[in-house]
Protein backbone atom coordinates (compact mmCIF):
# COMPACT_ATOMS: atom_id res chain seq x y z
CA UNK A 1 10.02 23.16 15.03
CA UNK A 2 6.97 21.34 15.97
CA UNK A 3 6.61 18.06 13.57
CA UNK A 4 2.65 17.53 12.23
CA UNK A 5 0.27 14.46 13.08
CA UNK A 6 0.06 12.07 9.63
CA UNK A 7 -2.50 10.07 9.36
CA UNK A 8 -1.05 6.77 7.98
CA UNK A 9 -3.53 4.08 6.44
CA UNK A 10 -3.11 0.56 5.53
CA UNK A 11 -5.27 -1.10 3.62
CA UNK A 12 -5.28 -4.56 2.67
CA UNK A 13 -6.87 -7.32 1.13
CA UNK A 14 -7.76 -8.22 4.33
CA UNK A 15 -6.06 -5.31 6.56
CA UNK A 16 -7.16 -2.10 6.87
CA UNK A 17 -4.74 0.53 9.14
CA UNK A 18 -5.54 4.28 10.60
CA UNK A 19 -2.11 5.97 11.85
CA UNK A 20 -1.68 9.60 12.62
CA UNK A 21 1.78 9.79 12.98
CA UNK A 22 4.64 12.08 13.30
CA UNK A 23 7.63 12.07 10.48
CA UNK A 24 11.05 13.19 10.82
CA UNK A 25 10.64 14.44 7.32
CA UNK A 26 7.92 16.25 7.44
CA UNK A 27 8.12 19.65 9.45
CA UNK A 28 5.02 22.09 10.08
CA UNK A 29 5.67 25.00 8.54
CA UNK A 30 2.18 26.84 9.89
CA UNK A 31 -0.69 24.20 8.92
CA UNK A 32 -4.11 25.54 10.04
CA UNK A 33 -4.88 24.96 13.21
CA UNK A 34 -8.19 23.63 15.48
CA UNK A 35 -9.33 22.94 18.88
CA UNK A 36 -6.62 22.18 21.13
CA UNK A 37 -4.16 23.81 18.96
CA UNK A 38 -4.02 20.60 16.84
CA UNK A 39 -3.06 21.00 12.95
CA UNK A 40 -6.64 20.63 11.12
CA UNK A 41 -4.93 19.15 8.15
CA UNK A 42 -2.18 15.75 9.64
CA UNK A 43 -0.13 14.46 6.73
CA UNK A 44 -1.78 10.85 5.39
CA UNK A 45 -0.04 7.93 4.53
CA UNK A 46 -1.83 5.02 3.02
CA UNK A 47 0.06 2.03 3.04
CA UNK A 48 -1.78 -1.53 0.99
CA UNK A 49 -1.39 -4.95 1.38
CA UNK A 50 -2.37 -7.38 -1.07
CA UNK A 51 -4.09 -10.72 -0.49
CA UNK A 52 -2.96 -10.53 2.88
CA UNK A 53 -4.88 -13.33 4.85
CA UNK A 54 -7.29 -12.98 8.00
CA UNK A 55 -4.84 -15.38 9.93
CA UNK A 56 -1.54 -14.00 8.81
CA UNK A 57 -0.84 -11.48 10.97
CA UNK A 58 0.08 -12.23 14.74
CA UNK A 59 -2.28 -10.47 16.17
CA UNK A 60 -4.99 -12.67 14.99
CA UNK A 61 -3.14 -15.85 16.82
CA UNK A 62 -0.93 -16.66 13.72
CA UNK A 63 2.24 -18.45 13.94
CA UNK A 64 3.70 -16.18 10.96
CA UNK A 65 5.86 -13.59 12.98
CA UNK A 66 4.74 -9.55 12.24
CA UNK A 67 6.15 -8.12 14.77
CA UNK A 68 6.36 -4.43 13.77
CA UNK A 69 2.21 -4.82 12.26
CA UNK A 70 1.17 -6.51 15.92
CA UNK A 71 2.46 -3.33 17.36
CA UNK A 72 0.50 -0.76 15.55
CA UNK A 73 -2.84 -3.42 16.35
CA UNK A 74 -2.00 -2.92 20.31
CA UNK A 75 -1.37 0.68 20.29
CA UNK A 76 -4.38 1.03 17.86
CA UNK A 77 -8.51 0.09 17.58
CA UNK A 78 -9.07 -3.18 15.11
CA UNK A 79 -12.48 -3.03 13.08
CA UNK A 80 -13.32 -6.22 12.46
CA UNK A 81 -17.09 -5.73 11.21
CA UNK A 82 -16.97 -5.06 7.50
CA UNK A 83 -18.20 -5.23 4.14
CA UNK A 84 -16.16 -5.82 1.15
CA UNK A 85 -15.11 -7.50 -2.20
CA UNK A 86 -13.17 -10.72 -2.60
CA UNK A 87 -10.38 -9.62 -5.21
CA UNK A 88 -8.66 -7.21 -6.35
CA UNK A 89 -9.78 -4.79 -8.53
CA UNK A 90 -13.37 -3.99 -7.14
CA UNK A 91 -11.77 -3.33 -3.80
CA UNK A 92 -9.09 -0.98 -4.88
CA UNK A 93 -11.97 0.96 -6.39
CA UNK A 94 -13.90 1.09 -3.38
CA UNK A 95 -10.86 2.35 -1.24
CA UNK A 96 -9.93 4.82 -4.04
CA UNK A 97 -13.58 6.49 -4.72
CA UNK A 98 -15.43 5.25 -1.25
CA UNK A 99 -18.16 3.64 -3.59
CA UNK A 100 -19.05 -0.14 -3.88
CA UNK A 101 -17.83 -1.77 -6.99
CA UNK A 102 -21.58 -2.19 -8.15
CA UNK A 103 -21.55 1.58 -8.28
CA UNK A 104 -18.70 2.36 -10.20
CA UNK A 105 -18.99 -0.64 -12.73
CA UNK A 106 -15.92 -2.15 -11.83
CA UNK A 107 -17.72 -5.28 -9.59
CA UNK A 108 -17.40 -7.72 -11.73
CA UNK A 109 -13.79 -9.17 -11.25
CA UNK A 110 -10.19 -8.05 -11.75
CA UNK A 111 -9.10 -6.06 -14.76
CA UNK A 112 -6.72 -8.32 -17.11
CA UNK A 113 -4.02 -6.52 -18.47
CA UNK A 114 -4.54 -5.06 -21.93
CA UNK A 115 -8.36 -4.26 -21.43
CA UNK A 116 -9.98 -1.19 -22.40
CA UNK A 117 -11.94 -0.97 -19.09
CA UNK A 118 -11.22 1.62 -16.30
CA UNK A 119 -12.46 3.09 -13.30
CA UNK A 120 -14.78 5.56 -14.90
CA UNK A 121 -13.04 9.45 -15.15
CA UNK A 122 -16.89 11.07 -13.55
CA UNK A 123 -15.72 9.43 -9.63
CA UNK A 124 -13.47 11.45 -8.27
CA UNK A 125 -10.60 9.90 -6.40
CA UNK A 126 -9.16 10.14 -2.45
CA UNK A 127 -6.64 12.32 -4.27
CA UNK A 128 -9.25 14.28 -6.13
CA UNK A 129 -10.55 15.13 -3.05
CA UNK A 130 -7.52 15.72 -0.86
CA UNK A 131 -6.17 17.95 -3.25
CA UNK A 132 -9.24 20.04 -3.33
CA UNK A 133 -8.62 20.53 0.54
CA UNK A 134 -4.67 21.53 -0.23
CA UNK A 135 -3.41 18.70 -0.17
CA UNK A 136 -0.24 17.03 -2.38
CA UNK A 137 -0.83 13.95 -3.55
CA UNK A 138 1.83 10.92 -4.67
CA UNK A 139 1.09 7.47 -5.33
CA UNK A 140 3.71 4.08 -4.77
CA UNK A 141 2.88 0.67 -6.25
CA UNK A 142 0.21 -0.98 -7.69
CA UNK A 143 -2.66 0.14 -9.45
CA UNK A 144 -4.80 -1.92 -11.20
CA UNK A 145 -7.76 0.23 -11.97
CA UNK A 146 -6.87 1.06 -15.97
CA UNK A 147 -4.78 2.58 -18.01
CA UNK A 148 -6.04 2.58 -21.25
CA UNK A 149 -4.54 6.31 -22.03
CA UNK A 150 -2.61 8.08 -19.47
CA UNK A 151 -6.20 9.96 -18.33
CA UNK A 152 -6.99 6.75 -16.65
CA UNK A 153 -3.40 6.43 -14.98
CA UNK A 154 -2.85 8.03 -11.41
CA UNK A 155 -0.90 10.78 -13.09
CA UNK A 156 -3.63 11.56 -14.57
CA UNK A 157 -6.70 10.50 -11.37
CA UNK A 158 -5.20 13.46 -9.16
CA UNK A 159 -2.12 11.98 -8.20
CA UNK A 160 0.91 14.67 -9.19
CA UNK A 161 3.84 11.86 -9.36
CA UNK A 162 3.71 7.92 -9.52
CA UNK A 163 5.94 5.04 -9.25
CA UNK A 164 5.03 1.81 -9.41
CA UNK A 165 2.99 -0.76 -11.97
CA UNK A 166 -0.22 -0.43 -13.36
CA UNK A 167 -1.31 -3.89 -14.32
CA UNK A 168 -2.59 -7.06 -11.56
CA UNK A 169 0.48 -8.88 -11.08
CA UNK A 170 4.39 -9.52 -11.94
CA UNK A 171 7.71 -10.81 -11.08
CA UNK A 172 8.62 -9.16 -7.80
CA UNK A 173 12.31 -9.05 -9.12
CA UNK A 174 12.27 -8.36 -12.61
CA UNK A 175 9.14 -6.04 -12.58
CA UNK A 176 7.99 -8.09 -15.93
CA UNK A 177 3.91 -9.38 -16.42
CA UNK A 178 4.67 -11.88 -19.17
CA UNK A 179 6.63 -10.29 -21.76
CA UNK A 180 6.60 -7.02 -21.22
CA UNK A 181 8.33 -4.62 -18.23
CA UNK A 182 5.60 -3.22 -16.17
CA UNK A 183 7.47 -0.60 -13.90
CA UNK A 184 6.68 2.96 -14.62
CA UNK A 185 8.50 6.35 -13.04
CA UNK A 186 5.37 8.58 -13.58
CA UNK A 187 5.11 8.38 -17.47
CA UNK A 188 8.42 7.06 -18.21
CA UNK A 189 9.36 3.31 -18.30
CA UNK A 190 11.40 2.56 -15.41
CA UNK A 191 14.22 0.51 -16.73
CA UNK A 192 16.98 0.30 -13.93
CA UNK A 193 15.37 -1.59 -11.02
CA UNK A 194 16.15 -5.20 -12.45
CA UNK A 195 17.04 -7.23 -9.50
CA UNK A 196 15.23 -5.10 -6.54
CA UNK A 197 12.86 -6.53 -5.00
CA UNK A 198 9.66 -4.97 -4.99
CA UNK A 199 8.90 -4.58 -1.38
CA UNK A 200 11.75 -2.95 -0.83
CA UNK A 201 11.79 -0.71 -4.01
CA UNK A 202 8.53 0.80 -2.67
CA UNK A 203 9.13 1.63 0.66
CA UNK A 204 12.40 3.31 -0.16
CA UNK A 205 10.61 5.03 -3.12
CA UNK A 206 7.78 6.15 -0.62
CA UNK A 207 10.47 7.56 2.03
CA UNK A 208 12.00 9.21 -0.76
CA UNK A 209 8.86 10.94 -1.66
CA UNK A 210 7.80 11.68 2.13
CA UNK A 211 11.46 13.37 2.77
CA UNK A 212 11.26 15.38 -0.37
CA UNK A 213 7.99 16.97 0.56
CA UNK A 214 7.70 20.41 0.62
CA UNK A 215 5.48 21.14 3.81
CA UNK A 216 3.52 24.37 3.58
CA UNK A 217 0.82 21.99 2.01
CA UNK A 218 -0.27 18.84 3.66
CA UNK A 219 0.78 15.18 2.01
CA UNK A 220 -1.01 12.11 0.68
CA UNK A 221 1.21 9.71 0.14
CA UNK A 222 -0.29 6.51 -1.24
CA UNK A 223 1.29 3.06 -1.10
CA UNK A 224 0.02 0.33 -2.83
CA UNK A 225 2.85 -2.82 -1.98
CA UNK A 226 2.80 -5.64 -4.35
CA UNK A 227 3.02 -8.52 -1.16
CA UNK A 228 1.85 -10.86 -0.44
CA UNK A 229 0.04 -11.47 -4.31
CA UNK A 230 1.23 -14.23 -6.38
CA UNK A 231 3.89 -15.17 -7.50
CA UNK A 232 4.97 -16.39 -4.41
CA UNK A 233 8.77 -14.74 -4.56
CA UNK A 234 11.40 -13.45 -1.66
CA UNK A 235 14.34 -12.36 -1.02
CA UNK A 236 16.61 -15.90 -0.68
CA UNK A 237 18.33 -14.40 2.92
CA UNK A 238 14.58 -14.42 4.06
CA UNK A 239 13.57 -18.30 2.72
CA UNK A 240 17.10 -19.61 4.02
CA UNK A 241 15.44 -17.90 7.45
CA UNK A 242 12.06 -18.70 7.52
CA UNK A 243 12.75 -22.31 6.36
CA UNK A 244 15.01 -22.88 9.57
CA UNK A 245 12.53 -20.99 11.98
CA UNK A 246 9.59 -23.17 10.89
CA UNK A 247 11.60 -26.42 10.36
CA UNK A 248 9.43 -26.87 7.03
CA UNK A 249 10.32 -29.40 4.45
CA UNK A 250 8.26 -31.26 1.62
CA UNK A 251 5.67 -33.06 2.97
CA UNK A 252 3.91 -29.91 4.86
CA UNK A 253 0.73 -29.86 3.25
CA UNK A 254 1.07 -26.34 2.20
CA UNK A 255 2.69 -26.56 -1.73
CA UNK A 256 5.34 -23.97 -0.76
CA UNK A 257 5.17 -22.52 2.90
CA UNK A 258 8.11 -21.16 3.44
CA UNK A 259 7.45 -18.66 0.33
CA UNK A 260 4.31 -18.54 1.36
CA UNK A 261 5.58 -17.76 5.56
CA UNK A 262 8.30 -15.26 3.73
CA UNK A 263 6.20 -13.43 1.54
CA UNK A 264 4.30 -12.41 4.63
CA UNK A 265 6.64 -11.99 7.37
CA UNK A 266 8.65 -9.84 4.85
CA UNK A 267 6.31 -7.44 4.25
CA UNK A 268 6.07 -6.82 8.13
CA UNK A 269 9.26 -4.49 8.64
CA UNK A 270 8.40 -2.55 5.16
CA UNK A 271 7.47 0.53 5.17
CA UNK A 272 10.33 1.25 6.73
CA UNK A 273 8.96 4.70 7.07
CA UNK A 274 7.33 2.74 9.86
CA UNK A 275 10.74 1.75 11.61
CA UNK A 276 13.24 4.83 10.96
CA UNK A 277 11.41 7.90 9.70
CA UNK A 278 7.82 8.18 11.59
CA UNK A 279 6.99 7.53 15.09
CA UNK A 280 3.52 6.53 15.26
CA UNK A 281 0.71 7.85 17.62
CA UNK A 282 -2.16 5.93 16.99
CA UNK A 283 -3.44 3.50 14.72
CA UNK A 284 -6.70 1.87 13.94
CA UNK A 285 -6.79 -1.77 11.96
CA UNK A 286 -9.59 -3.02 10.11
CA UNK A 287 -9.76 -6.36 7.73
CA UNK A 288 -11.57 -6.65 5.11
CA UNK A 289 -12.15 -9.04 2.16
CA UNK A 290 -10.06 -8.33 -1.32
């Protein structure tokens, strides 16, 4: 049975991917069809970044190793003329309702956690709109755009299952912003992931979702990774191997590089959708500011 394009997007704080791709999971079961014969509808996969530098990625000339991310940039088209915001919050709104921040009300900085603001319920979402075009959509990782009641959640902003945390930042191990846990299986705290880093949690939640899919309807499958944002945390198997690789020690003038060299070379083989579930066709990079 033939096996659908997907469009796969990454978007970062500073990188931006395009990817129609082809997933072992996801099998055409009669999508419409255009010119050429090609399905009208590929799967999407939107895969975020966060705080991810201009220079750490390899294929801008950095020494940080991203092997699997340099690959999608040669086989792909990098946009490198751009407009965009410089943290968090007003960018994830432009990405999720294709307005600028001053449009939406949400330009002003990042949303601290406990606030009553949200990305205003009259703009319609990516997953709004997808799913008016018969689309399913699911949603991985971090949010960051409200959640004052569960209308301003993703549950509740078109997306029809969610896991992942809703607030700016965390532990990457014990899924805790201060005091509080701040991991969430669609509307239920999830309580059992103590220990797992997130990185890893997501992309294995993601290919979960993406093998589960029923196909008669197209996916959008939205991931939002927590890396590279502070804190500056890693797996200790990937510091012990950085730190040799770089031959780093305390006097580098960076405060802690080889979190800092781990954080971002870690996130480089996850999705590992990208590695063992979906050959990709083409991509198209972009980087962008917050």
């Amino acid at each position: 049975m033939e096996i659908p394009p997907v469009v796969t997007v990454a978007y970062v704080t500073f990188l931006f991917v395009v990817v129609p791709i082809a997933a072992d999971g996801l099998r055409d079961k009669g999508s419409a069809r255009g010119e050429g014969g090609l399905p009208t509808q590929p799967h999407i996969l939107f895969v975020v970044a966060d705080d991810w530098g201009y220079n750490d990625v390899g294929f801008h000339g950095s020494e940080i190793k991203t092997p699997f991310i340099d690959s999608l940039a040669k086989k792909g088209i990098i946009f490198s003329n751009y407009y965009g915001h410089s943290i968090c919050t007003p960018s994830r709104s432009s990405i999720m309702t294709g307005r600028y921040a001053s449009h939406t009300g949400m330009q002003h900085s990042y949303l601290l956690t406990g606030t009553d603001v949200n990305l205003p319920a009259k703009f319609k979402t990516m997953a709004d709109h997808l799913n008016e075009l018969g689309y399913v959509s699911h949603n991985v990782g971090k949010w960051h755009l409200g959640f004052e009641t569960a209308a301003f959640t993703p549950l509740g902003r078109g997306f029809k299952s969610y896991f992942g945390y809703l607030s700016g930042g965390e532990d990457y191990f014990t899924h805790t912003a201060g005091n509080f846990l701040d991991l969430h299986d669609n509307d239920k705290p999830a309580y059992n992931f103590g220990g797992d880093y997130s990185t890893i949690l997501f992309a294995n939640k993601t290919i979960d979702v993406v093998l589960a899919h029923k196909t008669t309807a197209p996916l959008f499958m939205y991931l939002a990774f927590q890396a590279v944002h502070s804190p500056l945390q890693a797996p200790p198997q990937y510091v012990f191997t950085i730190t040799r690789l770089y031959a780093i020690t305390p006097t580098n003038t960076h405060p802690h590089p080889h979190q800092q060299y781990t954080h971002n070379t870690y996130i480089d083989p996850h999705p590992h959708v990208g590695h063992t579930h979906i050959d990709t066709d083409i991509q198209a990079h972009r980087t962008i500011n917050g």
